[in-house]
N, C-alpha and C. Protein backbone atom coordinates (compact mmCIF):
# COMPACT_ATOMS: atom_id res chain seq x y z
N UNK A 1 -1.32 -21.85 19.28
CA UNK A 1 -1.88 -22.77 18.32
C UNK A 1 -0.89 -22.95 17.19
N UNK A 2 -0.61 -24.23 16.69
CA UNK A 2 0.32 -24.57 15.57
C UNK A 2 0.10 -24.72 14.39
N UNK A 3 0.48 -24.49 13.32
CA UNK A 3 -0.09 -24.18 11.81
C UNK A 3 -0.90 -25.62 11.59
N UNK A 4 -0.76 -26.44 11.77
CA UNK A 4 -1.54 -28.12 11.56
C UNK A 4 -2.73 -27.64 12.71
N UNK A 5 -2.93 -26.91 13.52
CA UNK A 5 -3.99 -26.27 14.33
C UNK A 5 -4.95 -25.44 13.38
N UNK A 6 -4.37 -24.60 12.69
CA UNK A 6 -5.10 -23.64 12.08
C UNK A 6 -5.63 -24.03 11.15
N UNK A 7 -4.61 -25.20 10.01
CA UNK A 7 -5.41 -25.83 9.06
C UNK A 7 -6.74 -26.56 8.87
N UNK A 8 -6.82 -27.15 9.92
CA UNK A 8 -7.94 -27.65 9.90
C UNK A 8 -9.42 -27.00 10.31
N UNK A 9 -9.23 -25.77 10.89
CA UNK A 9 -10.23 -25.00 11.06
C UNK A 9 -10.44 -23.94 9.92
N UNK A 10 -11.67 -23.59 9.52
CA UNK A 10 -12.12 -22.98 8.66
C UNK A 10 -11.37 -21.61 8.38
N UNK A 11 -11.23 -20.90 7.17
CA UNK A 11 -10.58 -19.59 7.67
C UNK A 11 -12.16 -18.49 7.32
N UNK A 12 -12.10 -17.57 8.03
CA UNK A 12 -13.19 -16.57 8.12
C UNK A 12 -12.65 -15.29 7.31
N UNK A 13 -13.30 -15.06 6.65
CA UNK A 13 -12.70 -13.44 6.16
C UNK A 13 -13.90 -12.35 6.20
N UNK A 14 -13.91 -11.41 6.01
CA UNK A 14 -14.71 -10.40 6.79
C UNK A 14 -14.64 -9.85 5.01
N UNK A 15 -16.04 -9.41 4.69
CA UNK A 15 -16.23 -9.17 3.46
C UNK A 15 -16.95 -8.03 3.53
N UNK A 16 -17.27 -7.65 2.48
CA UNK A 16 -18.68 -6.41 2.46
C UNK A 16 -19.64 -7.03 2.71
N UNK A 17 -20.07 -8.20 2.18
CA UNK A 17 -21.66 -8.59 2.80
C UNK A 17 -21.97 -9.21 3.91
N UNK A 18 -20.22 -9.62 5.06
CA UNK A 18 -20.34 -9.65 6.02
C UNK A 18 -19.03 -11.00 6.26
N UNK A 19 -19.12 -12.36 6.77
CA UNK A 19 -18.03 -13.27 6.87
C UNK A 19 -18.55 -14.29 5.84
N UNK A 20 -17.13 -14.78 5.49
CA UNK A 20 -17.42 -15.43 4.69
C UNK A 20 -16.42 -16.61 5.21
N UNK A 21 -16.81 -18.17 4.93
CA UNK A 21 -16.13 -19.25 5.96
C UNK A 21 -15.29 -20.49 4.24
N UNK A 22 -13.78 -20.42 4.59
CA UNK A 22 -13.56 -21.23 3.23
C UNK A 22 -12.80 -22.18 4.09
N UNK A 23 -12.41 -23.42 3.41
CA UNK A 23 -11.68 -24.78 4.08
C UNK A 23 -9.59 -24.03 2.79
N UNK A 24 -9.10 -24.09 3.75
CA UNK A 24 -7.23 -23.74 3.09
C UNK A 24 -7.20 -24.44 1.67
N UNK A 25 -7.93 -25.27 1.79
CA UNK A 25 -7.84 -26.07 0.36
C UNK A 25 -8.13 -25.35 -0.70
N UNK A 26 -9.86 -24.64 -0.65
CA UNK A 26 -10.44 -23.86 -1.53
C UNK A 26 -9.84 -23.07 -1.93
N UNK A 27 -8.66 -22.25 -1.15
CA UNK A 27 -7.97 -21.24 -1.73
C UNK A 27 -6.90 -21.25 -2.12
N UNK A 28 -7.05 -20.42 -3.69
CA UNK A 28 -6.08 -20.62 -4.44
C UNK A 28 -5.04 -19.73 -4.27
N UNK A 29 -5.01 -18.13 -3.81
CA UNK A 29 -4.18 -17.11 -3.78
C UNK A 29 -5.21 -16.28 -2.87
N UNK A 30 -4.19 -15.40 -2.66
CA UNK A 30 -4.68 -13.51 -2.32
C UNK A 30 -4.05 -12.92 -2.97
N UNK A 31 -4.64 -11.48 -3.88
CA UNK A 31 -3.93 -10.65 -4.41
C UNK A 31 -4.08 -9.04 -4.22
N UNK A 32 -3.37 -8.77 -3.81
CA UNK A 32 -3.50 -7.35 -3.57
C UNK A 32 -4.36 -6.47 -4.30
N UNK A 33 -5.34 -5.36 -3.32
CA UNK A 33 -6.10 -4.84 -4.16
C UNK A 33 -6.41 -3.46 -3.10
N UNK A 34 -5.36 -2.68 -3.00
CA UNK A 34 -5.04 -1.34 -2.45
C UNK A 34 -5.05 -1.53 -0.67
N UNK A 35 -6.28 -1.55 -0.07
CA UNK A 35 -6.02 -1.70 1.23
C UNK A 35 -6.81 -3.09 1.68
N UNK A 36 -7.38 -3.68 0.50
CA UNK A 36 -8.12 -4.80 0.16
C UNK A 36 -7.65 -6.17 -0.06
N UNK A 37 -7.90 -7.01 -0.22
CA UNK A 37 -7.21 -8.46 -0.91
C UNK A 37 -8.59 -9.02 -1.92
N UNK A 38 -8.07 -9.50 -2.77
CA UNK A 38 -9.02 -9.99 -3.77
C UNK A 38 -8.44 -11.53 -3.49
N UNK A 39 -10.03 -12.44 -3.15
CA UNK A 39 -9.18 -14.20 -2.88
C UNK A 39 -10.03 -14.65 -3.95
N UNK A 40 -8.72 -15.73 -4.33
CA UNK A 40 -9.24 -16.61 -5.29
C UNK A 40 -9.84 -17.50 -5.19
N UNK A 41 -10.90 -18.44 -5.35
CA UNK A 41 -11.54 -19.38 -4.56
C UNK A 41 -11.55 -20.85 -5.79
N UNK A 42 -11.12 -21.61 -5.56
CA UNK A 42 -11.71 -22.84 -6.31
C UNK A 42 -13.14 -23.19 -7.26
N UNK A 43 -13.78 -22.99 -8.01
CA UNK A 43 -15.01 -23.17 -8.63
C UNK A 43 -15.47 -21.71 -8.37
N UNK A 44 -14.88 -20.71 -8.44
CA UNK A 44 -15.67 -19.22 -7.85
C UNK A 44 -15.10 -18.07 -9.07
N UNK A 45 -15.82 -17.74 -9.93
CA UNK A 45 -15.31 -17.39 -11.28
C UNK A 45 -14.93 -15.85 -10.85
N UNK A 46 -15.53 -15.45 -9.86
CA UNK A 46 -14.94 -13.80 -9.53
C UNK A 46 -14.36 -14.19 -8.01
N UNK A 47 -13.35 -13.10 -7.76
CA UNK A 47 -12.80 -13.13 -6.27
C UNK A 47 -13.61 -12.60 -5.35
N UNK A 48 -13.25 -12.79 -4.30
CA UNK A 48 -14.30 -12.88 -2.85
C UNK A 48 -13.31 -11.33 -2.62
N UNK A 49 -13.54 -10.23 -1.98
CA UNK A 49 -13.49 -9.06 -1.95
C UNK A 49 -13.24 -8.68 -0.67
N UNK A 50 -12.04 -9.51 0.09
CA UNK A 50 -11.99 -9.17 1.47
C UNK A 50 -11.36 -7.98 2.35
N UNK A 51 -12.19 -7.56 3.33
CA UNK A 51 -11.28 -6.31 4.04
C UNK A 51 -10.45 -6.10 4.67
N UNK A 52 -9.56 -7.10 4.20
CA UNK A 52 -7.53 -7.11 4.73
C UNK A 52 -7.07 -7.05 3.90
N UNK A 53 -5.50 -6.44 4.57
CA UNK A 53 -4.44 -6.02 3.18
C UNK A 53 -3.81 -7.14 3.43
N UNK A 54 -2.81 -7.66 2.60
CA UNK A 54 -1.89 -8.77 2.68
C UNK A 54 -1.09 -8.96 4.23
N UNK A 55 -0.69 -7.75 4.36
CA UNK A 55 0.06 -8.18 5.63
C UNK A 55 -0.79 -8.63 6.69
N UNK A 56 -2.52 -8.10 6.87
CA UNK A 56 -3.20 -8.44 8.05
C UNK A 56 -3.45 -10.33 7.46
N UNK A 57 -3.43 -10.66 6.29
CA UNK A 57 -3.62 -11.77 5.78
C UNK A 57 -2.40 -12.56 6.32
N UNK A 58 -1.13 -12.16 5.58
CA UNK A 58 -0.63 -13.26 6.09
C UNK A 58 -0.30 -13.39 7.72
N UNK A 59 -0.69 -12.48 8.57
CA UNK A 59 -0.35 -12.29 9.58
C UNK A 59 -1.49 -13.75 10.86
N UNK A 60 -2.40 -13.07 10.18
CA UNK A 60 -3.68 -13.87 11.00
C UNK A 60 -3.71 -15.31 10.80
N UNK A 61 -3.61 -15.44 8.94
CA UNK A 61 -3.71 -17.02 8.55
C UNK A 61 -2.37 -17.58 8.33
N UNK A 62 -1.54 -17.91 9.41
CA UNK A 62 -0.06 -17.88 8.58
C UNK A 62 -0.26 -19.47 9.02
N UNK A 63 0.29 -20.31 8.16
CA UNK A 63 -0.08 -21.66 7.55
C UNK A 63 1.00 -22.15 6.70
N UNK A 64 1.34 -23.20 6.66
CA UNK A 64 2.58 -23.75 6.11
C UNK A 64 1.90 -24.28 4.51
N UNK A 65 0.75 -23.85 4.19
CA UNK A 65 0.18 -23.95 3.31
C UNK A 65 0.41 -22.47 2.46
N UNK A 66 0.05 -21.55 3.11
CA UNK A 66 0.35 -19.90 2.48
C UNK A 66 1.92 -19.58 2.03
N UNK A 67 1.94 -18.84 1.44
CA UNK A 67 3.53 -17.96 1.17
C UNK A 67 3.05 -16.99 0.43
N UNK A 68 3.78 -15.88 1.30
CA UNK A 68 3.88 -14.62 0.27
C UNK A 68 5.22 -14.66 -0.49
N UNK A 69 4.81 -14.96 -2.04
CA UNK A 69 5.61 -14.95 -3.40
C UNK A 69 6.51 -13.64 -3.60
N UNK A 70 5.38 -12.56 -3.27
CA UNK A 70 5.82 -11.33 -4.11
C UNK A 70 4.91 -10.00 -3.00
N UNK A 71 5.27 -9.07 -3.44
CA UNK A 71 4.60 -7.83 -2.65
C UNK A 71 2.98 -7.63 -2.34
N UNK A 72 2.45 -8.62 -3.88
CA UNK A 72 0.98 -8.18 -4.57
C UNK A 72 0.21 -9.98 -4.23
N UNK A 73 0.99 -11.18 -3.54
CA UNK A 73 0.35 -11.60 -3.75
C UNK A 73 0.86 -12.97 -2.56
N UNK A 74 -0.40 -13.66 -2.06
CA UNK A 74 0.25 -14.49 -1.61
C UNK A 74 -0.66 -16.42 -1.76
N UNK A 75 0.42 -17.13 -2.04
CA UNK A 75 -0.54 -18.10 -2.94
C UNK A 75 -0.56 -19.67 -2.00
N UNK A 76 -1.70 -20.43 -2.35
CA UNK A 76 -1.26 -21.97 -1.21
C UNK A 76 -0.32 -22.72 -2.07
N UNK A 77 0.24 -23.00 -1.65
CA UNK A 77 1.43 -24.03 -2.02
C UNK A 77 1.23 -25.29 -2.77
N UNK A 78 -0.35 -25.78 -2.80
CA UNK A 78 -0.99 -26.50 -2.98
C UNK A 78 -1.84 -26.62 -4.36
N UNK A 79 -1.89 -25.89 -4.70
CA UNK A 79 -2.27 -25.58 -5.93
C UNK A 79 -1.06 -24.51 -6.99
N UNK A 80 0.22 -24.55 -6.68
CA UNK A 80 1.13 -24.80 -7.80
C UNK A 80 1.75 -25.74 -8.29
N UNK A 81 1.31 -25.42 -10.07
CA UNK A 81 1.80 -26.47 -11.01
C UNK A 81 3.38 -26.44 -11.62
N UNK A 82 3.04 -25.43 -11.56
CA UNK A 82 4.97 -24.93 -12.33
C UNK A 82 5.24 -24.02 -11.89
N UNK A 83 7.03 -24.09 -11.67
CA UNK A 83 8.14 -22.96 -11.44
C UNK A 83 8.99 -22.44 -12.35
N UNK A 84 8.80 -21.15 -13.18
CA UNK A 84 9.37 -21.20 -14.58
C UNK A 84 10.52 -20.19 -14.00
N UNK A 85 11.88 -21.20 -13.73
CA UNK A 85 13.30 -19.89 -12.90
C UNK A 85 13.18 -19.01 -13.91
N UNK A 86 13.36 -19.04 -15.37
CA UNK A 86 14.01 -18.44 -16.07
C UNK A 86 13.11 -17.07 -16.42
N UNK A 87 11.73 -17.21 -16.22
CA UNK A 87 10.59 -16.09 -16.07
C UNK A 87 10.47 -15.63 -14.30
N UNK A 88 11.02 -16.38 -13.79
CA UNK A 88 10.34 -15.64 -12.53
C UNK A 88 8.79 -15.87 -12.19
N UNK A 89 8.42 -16.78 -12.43
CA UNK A 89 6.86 -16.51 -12.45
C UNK A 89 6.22 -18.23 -11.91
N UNK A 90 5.46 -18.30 -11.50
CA UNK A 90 4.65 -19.30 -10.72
C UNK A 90 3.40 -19.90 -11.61
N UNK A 91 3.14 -20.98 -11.92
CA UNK A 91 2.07 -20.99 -13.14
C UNK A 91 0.64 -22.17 -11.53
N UNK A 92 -0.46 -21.66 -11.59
CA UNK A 92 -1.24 -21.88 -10.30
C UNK A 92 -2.18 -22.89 -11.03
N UNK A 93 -2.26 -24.52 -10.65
CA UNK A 93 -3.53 -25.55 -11.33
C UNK A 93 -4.36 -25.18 -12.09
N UNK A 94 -5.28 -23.93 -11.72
CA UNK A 94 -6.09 -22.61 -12.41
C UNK A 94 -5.62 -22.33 -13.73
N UNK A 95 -4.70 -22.18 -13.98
CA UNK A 95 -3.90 -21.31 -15.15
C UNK A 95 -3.42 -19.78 -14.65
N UNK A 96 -3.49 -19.58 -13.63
CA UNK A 96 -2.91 -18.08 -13.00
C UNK A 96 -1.57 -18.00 -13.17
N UNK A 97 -1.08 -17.12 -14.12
CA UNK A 97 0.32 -17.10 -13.45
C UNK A 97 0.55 -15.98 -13.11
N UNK A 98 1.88 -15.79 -11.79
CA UNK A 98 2.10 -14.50 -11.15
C UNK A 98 3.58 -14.60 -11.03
N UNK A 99 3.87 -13.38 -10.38
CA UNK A 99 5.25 -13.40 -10.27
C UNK A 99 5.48 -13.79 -9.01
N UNK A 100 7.18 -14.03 -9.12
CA UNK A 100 7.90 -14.30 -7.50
C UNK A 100 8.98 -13.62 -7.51
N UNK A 101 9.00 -12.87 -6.17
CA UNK A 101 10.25 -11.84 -6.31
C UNK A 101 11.51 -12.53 -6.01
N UNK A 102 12.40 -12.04 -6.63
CA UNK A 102 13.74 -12.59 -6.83
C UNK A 102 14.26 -12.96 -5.17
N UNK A 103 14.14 -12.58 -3.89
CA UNK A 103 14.31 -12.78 -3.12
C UNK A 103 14.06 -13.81 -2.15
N UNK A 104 12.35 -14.48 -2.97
CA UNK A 104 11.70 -15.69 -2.45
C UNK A 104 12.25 -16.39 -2.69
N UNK A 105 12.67 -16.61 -4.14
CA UNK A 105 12.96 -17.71 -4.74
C UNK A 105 13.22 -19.44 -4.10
N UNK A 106 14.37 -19.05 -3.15
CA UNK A 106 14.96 -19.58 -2.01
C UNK A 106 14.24 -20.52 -1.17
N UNK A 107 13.57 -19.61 -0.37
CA UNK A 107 12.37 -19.94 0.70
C UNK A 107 11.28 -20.67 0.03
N UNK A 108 11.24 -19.92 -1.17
CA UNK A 108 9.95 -20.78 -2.06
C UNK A 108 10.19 -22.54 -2.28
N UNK A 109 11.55 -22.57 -2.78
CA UNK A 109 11.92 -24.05 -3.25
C UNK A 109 11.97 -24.66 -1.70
N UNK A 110 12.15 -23.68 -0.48
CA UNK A 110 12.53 -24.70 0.65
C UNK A 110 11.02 -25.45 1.01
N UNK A 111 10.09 -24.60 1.05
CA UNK A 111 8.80 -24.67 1.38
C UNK A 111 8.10 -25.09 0.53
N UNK A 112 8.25 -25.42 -0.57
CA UNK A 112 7.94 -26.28 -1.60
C UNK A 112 7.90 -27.64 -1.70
N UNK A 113 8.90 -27.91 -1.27
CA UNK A 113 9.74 -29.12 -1.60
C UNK A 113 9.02 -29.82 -0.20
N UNK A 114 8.73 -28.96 0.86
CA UNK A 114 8.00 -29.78 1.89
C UNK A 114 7.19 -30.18 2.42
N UNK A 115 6.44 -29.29 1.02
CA UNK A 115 4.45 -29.61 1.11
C UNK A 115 4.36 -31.09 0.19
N UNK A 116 5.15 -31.06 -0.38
CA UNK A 116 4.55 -32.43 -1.42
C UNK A 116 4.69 -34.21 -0.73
């Protein structure tokens, strides 16, 4: 199945109160939260509390929409507003800002530049 495959189907995440079903759009980030991911959701004032770590995340939902930025976090492409080089840091439609490790940088502007 091809990432324009996956997009359009719902993504499922497995929560404590059981699955929970979001459209790639709704989501704004994942952020690391020990063996956990905390997701950010569009109109959802607390994070959804899911039982994957980043790597089972980006592994399962990997989407030309996703990128992992940094160690702690991985964000849609789609909902960043600004790239501040000189901070290192990602500013998210939301007002989130996070970091990007010096190593993305690269990959970030390539994959950037090809969502818009």
């Amino acid at each position: 199945m091809d990432s324009k495959e996956l997009s359009t189907k719902p993504i499922c995440l497995k929560t404590i109160l059981g699955y929970e079903f979001y459209e790639y759009e709704e989501i704004i980030m994942f952020r690391a939260n020990h063996n956990y991911s905390d997701v950010f959701i569009i109109d959802n004032n607390k994070p959804v509390k899911a039982l994957y770590n980043l790597c089972t995340i980006e592994r399962i939902f990997k989407s030309d929409s996703f990128f992992r930025c940094h160690k702690s976090y991985i964000i849609n492409l789609k909902h960043v507003h600004r790239f501040k080089i000189s901070e290192r840091t990602l500013e998210l439609r939301s007002g989130i800002i996070i970091p990007i490790s010096k190593n993305k940088i690269k990959k970030f502007k390539e994959l950037f530049l090809n969502t818009q």
